[in-house]
Protein backbone atom coordinates (compact mmCIF):
# COMPACT_ATOMS: atom_id res chain seq x y z
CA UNK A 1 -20.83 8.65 -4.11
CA UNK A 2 -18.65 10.42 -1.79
CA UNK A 3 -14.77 9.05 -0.70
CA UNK A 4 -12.51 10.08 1.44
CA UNK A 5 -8.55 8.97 0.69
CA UNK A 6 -6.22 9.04 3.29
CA UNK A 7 -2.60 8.81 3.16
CA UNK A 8 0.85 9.77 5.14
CA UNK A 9 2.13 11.49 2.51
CA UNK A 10 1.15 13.63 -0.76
CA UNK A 11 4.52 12.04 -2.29
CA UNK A 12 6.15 8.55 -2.58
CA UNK A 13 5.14 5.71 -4.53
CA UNK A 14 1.94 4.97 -2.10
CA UNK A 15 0.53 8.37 -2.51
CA UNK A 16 1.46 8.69 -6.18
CA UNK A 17 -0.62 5.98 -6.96
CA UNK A 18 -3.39 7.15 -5.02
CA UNK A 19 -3.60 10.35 -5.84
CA UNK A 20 -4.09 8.93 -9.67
CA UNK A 21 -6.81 6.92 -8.72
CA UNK A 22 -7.69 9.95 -6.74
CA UNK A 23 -7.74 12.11 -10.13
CA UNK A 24 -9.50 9.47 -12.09
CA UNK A 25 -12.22 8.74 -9.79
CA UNK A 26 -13.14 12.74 -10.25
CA UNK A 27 -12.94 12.84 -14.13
CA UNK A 28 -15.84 9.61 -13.44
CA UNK A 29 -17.80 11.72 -11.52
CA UNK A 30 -17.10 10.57 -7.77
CA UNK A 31 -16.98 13.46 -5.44
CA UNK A 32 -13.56 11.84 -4.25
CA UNK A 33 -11.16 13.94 -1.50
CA UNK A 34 -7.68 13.20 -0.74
CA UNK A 35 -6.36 14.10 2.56
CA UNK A 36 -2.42 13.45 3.74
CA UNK A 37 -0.73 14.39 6.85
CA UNK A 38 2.05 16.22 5.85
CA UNK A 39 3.70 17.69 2.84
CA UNK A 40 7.44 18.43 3.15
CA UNK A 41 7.42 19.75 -0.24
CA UNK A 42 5.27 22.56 0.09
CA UNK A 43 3.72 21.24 -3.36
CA UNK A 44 0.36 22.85 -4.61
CA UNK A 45 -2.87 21.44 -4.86
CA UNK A 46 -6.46 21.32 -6.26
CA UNK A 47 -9.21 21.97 -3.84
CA UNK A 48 -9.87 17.98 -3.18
CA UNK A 49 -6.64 17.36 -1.89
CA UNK A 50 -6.32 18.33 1.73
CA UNK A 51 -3.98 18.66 4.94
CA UNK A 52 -5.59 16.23 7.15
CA UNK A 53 -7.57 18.11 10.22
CA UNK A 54 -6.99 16.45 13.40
CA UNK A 55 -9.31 17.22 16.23
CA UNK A 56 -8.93 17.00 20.40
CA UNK A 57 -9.88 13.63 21.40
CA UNK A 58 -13.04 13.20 23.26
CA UNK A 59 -13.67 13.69 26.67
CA UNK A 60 -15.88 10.90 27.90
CA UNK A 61 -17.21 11.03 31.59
CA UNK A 62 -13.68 10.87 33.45
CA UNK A 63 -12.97 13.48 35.50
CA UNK A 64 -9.94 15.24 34.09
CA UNK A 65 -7.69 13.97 36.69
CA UNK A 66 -8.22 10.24 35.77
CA UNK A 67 -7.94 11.37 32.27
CA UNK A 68 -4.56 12.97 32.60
CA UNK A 69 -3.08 9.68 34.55
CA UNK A 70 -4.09 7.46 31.70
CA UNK A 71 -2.86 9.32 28.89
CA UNK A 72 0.72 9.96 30.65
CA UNK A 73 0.53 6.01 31.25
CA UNK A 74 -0.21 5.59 27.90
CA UNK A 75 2.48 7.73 26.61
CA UNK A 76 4.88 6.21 29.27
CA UNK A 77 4.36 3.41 27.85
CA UNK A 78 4.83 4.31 23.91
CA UNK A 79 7.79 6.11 24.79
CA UNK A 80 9.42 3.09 26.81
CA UNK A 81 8.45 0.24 23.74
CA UNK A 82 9.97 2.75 21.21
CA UNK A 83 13.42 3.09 23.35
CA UNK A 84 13.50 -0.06 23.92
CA UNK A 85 12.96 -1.71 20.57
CA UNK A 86 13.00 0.94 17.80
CA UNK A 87 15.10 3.73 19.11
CA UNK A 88 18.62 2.34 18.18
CA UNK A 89 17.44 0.35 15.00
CA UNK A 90 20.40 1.01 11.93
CA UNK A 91 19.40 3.45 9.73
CA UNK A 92 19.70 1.59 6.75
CA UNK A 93 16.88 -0.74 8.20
CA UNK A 94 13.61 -2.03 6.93
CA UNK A 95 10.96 0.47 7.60
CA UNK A 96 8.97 -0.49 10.75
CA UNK A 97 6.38 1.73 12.30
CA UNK A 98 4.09 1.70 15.83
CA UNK A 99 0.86 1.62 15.79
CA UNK A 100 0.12 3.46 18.89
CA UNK A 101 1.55 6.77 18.94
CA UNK A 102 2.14 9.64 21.43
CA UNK A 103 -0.13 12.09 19.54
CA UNK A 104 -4.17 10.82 19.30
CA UNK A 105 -5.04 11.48 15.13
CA UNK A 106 -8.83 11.84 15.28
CA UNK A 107 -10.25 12.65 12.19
CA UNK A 108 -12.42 15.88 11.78
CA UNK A 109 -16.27 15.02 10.94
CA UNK A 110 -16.42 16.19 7.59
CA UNK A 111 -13.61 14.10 6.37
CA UNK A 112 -15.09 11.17 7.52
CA UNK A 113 -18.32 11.91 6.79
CA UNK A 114 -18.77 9.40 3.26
CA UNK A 115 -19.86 6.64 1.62
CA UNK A 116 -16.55 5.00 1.99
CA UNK A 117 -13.01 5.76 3.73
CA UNK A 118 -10.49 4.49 1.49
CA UNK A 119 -6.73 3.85 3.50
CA UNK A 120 -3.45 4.03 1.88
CA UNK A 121 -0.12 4.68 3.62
CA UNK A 122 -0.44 5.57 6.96
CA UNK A 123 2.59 4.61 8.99
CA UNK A 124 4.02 7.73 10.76
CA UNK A 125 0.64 9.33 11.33
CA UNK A 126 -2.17 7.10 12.62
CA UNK A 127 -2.56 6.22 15.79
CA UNK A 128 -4.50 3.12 15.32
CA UNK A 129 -7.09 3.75 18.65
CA UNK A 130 -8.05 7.27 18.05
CA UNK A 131 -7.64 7.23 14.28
CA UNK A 132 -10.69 4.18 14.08
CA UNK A 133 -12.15 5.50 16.78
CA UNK A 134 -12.83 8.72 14.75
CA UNK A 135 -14.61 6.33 12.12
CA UNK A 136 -18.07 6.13 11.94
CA UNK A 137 -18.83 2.41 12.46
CA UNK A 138 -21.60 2.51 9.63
CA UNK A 139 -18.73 3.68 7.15
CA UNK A 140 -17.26 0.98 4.81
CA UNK A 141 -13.51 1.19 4.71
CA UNK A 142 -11.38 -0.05 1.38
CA UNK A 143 -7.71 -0.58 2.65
CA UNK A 144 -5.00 -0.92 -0.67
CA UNK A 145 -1.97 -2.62 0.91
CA UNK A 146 0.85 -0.70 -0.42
CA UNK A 147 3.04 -3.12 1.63
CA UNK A 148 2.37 -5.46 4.20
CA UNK A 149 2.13 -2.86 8.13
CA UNK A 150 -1.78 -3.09 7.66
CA UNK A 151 -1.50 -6.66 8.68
CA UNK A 152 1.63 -6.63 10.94
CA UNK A 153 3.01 -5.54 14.14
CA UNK A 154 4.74 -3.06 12.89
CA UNK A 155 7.01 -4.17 10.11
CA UNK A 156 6.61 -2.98 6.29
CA UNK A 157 8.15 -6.23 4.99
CA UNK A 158 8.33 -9.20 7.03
CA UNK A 159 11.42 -11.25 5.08
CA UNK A 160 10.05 -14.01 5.06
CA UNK A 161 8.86 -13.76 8.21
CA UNK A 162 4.98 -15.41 9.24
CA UNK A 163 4.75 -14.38 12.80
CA UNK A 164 1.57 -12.02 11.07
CA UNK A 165 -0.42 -15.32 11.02
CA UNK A 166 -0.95 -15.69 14.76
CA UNK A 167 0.36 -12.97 16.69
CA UNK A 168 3.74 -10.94 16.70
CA UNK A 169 6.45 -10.57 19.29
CA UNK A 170 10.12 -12.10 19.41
CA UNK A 171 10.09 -10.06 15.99
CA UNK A 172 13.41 -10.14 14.12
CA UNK A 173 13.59 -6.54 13.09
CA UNK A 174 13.55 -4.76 16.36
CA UNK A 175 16.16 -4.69 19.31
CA UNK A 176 15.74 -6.43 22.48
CA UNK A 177 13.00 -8.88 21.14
CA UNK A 178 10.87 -10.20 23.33
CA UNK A 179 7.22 -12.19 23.73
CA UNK A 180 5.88 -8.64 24.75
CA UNK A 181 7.78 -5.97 22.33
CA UNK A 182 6.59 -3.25 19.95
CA UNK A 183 5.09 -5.93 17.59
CA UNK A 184 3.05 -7.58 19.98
CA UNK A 185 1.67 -4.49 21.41
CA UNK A 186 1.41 -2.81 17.88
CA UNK A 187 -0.27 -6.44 16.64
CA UNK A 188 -2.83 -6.54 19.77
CA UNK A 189 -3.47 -2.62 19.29
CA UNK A 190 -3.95 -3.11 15.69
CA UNK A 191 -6.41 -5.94 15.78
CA UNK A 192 -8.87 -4.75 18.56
CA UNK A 193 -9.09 -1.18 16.50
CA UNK A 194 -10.07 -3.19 13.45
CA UNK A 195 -12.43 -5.19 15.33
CA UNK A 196 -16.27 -4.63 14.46
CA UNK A 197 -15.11 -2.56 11.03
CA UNK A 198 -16.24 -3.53 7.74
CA UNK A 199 -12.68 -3.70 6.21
CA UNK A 200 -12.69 -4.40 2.10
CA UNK A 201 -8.52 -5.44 1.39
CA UNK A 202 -7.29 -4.70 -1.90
CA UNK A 203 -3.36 -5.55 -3.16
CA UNK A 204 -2.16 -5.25 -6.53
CA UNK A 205 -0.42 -8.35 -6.27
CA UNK A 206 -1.28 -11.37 -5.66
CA UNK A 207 1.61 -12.47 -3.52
CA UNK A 208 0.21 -9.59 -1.60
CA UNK A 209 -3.03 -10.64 -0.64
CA UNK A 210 -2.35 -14.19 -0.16
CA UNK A 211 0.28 -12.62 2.54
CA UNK A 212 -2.74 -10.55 4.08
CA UNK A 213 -5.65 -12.95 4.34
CA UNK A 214 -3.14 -15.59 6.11
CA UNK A 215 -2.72 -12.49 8.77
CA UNK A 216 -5.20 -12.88 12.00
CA UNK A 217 -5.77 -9.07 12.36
CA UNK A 218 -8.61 -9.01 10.12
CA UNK A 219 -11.99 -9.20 11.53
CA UNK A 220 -13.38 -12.22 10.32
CA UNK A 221 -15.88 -10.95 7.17
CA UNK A 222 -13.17 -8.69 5.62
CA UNK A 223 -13.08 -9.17 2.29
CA UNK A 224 -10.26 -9.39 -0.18
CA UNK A 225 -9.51 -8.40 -3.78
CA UNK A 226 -6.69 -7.83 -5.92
CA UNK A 227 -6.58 -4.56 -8.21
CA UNK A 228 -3.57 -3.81 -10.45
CA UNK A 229 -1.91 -0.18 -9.80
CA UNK A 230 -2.79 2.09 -12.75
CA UNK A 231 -0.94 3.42 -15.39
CA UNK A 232 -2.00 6.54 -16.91
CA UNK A 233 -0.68 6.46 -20.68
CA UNK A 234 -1.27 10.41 -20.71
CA UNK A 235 2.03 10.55 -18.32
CA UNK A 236 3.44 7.21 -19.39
CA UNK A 237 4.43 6.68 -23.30
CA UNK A 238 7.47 5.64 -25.33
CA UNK A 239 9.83 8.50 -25.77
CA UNK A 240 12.78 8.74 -28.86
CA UNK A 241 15.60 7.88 -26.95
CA UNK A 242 18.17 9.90 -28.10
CA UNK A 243 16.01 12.71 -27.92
CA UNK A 244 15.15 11.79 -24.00
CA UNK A 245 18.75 11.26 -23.66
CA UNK A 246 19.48 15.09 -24.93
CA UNK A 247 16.31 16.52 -23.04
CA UNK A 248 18.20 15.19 -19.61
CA UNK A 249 22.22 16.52 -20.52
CA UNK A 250 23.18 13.01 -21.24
CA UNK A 251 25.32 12.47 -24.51
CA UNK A 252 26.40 8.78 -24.62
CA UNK A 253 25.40 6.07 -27.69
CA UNK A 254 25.94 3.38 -24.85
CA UNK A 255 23.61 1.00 -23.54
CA UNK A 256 21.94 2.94 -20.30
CA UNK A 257 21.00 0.59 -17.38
CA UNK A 258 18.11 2.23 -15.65
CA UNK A 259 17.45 1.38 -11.99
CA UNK A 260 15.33 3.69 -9.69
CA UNK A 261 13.90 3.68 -5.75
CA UNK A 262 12.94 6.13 -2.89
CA UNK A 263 16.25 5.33 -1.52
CA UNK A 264 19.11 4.14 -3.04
CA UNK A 265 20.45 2.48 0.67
CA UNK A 266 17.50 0.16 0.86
CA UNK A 267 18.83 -3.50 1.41
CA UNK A 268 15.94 -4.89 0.08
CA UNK A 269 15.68 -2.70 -2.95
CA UNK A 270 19.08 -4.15 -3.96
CA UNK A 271 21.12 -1.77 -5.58
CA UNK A 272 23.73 -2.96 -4.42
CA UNK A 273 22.70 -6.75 -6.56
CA UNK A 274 23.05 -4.29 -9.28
CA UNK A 275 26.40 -3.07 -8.57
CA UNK A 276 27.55 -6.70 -8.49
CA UNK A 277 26.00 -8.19 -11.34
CA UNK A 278 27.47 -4.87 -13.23
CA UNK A 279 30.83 -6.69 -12.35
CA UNK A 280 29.78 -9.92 -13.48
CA UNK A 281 28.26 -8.75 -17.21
CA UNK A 282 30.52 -9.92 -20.27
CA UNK A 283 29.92 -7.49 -22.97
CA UNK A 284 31.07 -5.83 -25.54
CA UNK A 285 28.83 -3.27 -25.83
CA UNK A 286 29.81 0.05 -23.71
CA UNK A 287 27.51 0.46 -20.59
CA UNK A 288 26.37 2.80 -18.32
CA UNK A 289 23.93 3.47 -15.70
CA UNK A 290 21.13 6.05 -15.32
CA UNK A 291 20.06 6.12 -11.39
CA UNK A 292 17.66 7.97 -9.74
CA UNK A 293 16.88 8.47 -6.11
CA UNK A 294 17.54 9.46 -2.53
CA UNK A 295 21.06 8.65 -1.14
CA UNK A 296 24.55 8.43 -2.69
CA UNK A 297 25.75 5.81 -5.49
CA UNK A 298 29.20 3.96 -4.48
CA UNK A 299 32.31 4.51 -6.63
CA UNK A 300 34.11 1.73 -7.73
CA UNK A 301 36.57 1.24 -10.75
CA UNK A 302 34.84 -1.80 -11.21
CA UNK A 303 31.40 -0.05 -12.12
CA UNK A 304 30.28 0.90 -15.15
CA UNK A 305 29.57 5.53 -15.99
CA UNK A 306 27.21 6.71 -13.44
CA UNK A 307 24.44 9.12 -14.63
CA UNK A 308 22.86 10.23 -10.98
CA UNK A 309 19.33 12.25 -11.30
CA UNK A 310 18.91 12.49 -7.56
CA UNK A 311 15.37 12.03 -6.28
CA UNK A 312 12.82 12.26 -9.09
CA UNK A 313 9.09 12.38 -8.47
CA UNK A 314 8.44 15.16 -11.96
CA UNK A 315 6.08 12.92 -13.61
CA UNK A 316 7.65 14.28 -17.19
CA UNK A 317 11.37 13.61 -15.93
CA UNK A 318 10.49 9.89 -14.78
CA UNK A 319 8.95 9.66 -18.29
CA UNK A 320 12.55 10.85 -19.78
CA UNK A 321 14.55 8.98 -17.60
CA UNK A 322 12.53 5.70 -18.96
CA UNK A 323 12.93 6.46 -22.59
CA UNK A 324 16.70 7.49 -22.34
CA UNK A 325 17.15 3.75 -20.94
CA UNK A 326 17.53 0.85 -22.71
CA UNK A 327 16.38 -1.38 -19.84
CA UNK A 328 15.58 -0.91 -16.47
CA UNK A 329 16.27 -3.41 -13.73
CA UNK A 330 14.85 -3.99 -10.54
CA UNK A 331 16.67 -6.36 -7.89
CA UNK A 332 14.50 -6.13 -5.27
CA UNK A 333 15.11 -8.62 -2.05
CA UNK A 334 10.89 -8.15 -1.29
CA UNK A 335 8.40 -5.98 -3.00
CA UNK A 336 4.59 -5.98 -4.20
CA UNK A 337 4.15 -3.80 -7.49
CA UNK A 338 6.78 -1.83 -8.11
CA UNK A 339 5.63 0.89 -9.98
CA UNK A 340 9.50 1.62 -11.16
CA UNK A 341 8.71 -1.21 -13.47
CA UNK A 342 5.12 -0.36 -14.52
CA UNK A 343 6.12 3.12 -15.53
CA UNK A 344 9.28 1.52 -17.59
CA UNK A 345 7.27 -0.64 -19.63
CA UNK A 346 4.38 1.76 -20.36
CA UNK A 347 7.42 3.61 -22.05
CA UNK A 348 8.27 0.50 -23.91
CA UNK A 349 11.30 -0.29 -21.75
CA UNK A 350 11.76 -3.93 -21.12
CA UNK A 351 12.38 -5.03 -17.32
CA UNK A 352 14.82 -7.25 -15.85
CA UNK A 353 14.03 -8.44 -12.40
CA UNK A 354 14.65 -10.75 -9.18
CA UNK A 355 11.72 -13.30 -8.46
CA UNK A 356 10.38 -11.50 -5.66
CA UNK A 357 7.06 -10.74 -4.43
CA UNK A 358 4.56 -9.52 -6.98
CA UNK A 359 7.30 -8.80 -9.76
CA UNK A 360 6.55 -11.78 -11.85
CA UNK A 361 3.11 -10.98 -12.34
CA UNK A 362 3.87 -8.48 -14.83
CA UNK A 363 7.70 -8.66 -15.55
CA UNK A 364 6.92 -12.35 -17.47
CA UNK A 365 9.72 -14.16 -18.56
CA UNK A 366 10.87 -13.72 -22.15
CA UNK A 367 8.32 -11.57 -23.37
CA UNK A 368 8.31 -7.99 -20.79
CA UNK A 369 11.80 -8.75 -19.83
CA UNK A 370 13.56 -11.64 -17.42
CA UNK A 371 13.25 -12.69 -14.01
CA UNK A 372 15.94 -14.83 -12.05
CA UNK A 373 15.89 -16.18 -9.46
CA UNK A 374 15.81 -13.80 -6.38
CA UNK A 375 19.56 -13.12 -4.83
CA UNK A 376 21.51 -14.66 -8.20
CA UNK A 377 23.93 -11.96 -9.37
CA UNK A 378 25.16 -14.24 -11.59
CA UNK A 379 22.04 -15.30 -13.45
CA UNK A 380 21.26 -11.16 -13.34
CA UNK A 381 24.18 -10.70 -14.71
CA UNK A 382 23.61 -13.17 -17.90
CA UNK A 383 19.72 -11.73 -17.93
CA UNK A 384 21.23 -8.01 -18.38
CA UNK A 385 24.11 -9.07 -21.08
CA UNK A 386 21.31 -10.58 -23.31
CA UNK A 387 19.67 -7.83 -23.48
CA UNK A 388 22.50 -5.49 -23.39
CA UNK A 389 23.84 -7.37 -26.72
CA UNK A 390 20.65 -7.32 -28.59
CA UNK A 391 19.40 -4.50 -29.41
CA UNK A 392 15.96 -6.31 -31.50
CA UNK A 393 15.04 -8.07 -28.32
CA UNK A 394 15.36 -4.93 -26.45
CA UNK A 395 12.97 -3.23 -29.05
CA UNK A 396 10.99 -6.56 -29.10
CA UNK A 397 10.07 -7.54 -25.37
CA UNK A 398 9.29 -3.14 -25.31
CA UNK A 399 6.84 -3.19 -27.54
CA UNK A 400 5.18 -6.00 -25.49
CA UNK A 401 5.73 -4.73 -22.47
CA UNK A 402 4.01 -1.15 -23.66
CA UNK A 403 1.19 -3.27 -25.06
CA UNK A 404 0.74 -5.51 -21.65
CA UNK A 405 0.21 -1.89 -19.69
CA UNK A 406 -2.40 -0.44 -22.12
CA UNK A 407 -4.40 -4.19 -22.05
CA UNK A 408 -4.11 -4.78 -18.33
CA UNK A 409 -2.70 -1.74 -16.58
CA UNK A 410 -4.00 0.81 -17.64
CA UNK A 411 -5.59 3.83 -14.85
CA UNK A 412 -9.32 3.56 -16.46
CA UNK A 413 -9.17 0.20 -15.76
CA UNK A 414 -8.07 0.27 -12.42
CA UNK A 415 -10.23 3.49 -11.61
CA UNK A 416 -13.34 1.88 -12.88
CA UNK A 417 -12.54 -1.60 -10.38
CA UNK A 418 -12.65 0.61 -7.40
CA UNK A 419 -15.80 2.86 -8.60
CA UNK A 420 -17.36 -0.91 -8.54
CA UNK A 421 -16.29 -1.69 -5.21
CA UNK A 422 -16.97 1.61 -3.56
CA UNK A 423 -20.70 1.04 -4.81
CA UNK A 424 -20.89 -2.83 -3.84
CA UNK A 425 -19.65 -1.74 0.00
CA UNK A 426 -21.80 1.16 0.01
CA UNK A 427 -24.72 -1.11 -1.33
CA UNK A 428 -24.55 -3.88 1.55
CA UNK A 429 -24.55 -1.01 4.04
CA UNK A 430 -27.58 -0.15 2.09
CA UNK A 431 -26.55 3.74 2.21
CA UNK A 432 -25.81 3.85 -1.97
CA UNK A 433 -27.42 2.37 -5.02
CA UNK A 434 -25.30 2.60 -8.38
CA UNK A 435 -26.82 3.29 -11.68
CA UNK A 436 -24.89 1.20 -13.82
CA UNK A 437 -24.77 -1.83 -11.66
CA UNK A 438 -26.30 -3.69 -8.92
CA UNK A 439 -24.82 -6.92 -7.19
CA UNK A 440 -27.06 -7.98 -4.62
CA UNK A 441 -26.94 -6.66 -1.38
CA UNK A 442 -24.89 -8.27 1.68
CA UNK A 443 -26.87 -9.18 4.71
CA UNK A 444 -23.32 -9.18 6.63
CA UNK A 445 -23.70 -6.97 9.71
CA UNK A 446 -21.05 -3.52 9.84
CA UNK A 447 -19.96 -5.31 13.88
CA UNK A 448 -18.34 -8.01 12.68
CA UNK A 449 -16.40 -10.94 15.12
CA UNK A 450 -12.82 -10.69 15.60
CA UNK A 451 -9.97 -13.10 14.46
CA UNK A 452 -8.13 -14.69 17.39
CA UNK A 453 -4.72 -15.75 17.51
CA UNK A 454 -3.73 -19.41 17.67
């Protein structure tokens, strides 16, 4: 069985947990290659992890001339959808991404040349036509929906929006919306490079994919399933505290908040719920806060001691910085699995959490930690005093939450659902045959009809 991962990125919280299922599917045999687009970070790799190669899109039988005229059209085109809609977007803004871009990415043969193409990330890089197009149609793609741009027009998280269902346009995250902005073209342009693929959806939430099969950009025999994110307890484990506390330069006997994300900015990653709630808590107990992440943490008399560890992505520091904390808490507006809180318990750090997304399908309610209701500072702020003044139902709902990773989250187990799927496509493209199982074989044909839009 060969696989070919592809992701943006060799970093982030997509391509971290990729690249473990990446690892795993090696130690179980699969002759599995990762390939990203770019690397920032100049970080070294094994030899089956790769810089993507892009190659010079084909030719076809217009003369060069006609050629030309099209592809300035096309970029005319790109160019005047991104100005219009994107170009003046705040900063601070929900990530939102084209899918048509000025530069074709068609994949070199040998890349693509597997079993089964398995997507991750790809905002930033893919241009949707030329990308697919570089695809052989035969080849059974697996898609893991880190969060929800697969199935948009361009947005990464829709807030509450269900435009996805039918069609975009008018979208509410762009400027200038309109019937026929960057998410209707990016919807359209999506949908018609899916069409005909044999697309296999997985989510590791379950809010997740019941967001994604409601979306109409799925041909219509795409399949879905949902596969937790993996934990791998060699990276993952309780630490001493006081001892993780020491390791990082932090000398306190207070009670250490944790909270942790990409970026610290992000509206819907709600740090700034945190800082609230931290006004709200009524304690005796001395507090403080452990952060770690891109972007600066507000000062405020009001606010508990700041310990700031800047961006972290040293699998052995994250491990520290969740066994120096007491609890970790993650306010997020939106969000499918994050793996901030996965990691915390499978150190035996108890989670308290908004009711978003896919959170409360493994932060559960009095025994992993607490969930309130999504945007209540002042329920957070009760959640995080309980646990703040007991230090046995700290230790308690850690212990369980450690447990809950190794019975239901652990990498093997997540590993070993994709090395099923990978043969069960493969198998009703009749191209493998696995050893240790055999489902029986889909007559569904690889050209597959195409979802319309109400």
């Amino acid at each position: 069985m060969k696989v070919s991962h592809f992701c943006t990125f060799p970093y982030g919280g997509a391509a971290a947990a990729a690249m473990r299922n990446h690892k795993q599917l090696r130690k179980l045999g699969v002759d599995s290659h990762f390939y990203y687009h770019r690397n920032d970070r100049a970080e070294p790799f094994d030899g089956s992890v790769h810089q993507i190669e892009l190659v010079p899109p084909q030719t076809g039988w217009a003369p060069r001339f006609f050629r030309r005229k099209k592809l300035k059209q096309r970029n005319r085109e790109i160019y005047q959808l991104f100005d219009r809609h994107l170009a003046h977007r705040d900063s601070q803004s929900e990530t939102f991404s084209m899918a048509r871009l000025p530069d074709p990415s068609r994949l070199a043969p040998d890349a693509v040349n597997v079993d089964v193409i398995h997507l991750h990330w790809l905002a930033f890089f893919a241009d949707y036509p030329s990308f697919f197009q570089s695809i052989p149609r035969h080849v059974p793609v697996v898609w893991t929906l880190h969060d929800m741009n697969a199935f948009t027009g361009g947005c990464h998280y829709s807030s509450g929006c269900r435009k996805f269902t039918v069609g975009c346009g008018n979208c509410p995250q762009v400027e200038n919306p309109l019937p026929d902005d960057v998410s209707d073209d990016s919807f359209a342009v999506k949908r018609e490079a899916l069409c005909g693929r044999q697309i296999h959806v997985t989510a590791p939430s379950q809010w997740m994919l019941d967001l994604a099969q409601r979306s109409s950009i799925w041909p219509t025999s795409t399949t879905f399933e949902k596969i937790y994110l993996g934990i791998n307890s060699d990276d993952f484990f309780p630490e001493e505290k006081m001892a993780a506390r020491r390791e990082l330069g932090i000398e306190t006997d207070a009670v250490l908040i944790g909270f942790g994300a990409d970026d610290l900015s992000s509206h819907r990653k709600g740090f700034h719920h945190l800082l609230s709630a931290l006004q709200k808590i009524k304690s005796e107990s001395e507090v403080e806060c452990l952060v770690f992440g891109a972007g600066e943490i507000p000062s405020s008399p009001g606010f508990p001691k700041m310990h700031p560890q800047g961006f972290v992505d040293s699998v052995n520091r994250q491990r520290l910085i969740y066994g120096a904390s007491d609890l970790v808490v993650i306010p997020s507006r939106e969000d499918n699995q994050p793996q901030v809180g996965l990691e915390a318990m499978a150190c035996g750090t108890p989670v308290v959490a908004f009711d978003a997304g896919g959170i409360p399908e493994y932060v559960r309610h009095g025994e992993t930690g607490c969930v309130v209701r999504m945007g209540d500072e002042g329920k957070l702020a009760e959640a995080i005093a309980g646990l703040v003044d007991s230090k046995a139902r700290r230790q308690r709902m850690g212990t369980m939450a450690s447990k809950m990773i190794a019975d239901e989250f652990e990498l093997n187990q997540q590993t070993e659902a994709y090395r099923r799927l990978y043969a069960r496509v493969a198998m009703s493209n009749g191209i493998y045959e696995d050893p240790y199982e055999a489902p029986e074989r889909s007559t569904a044909s690889g050209m597959q009809s195409c979802r319309k839009t109400a």
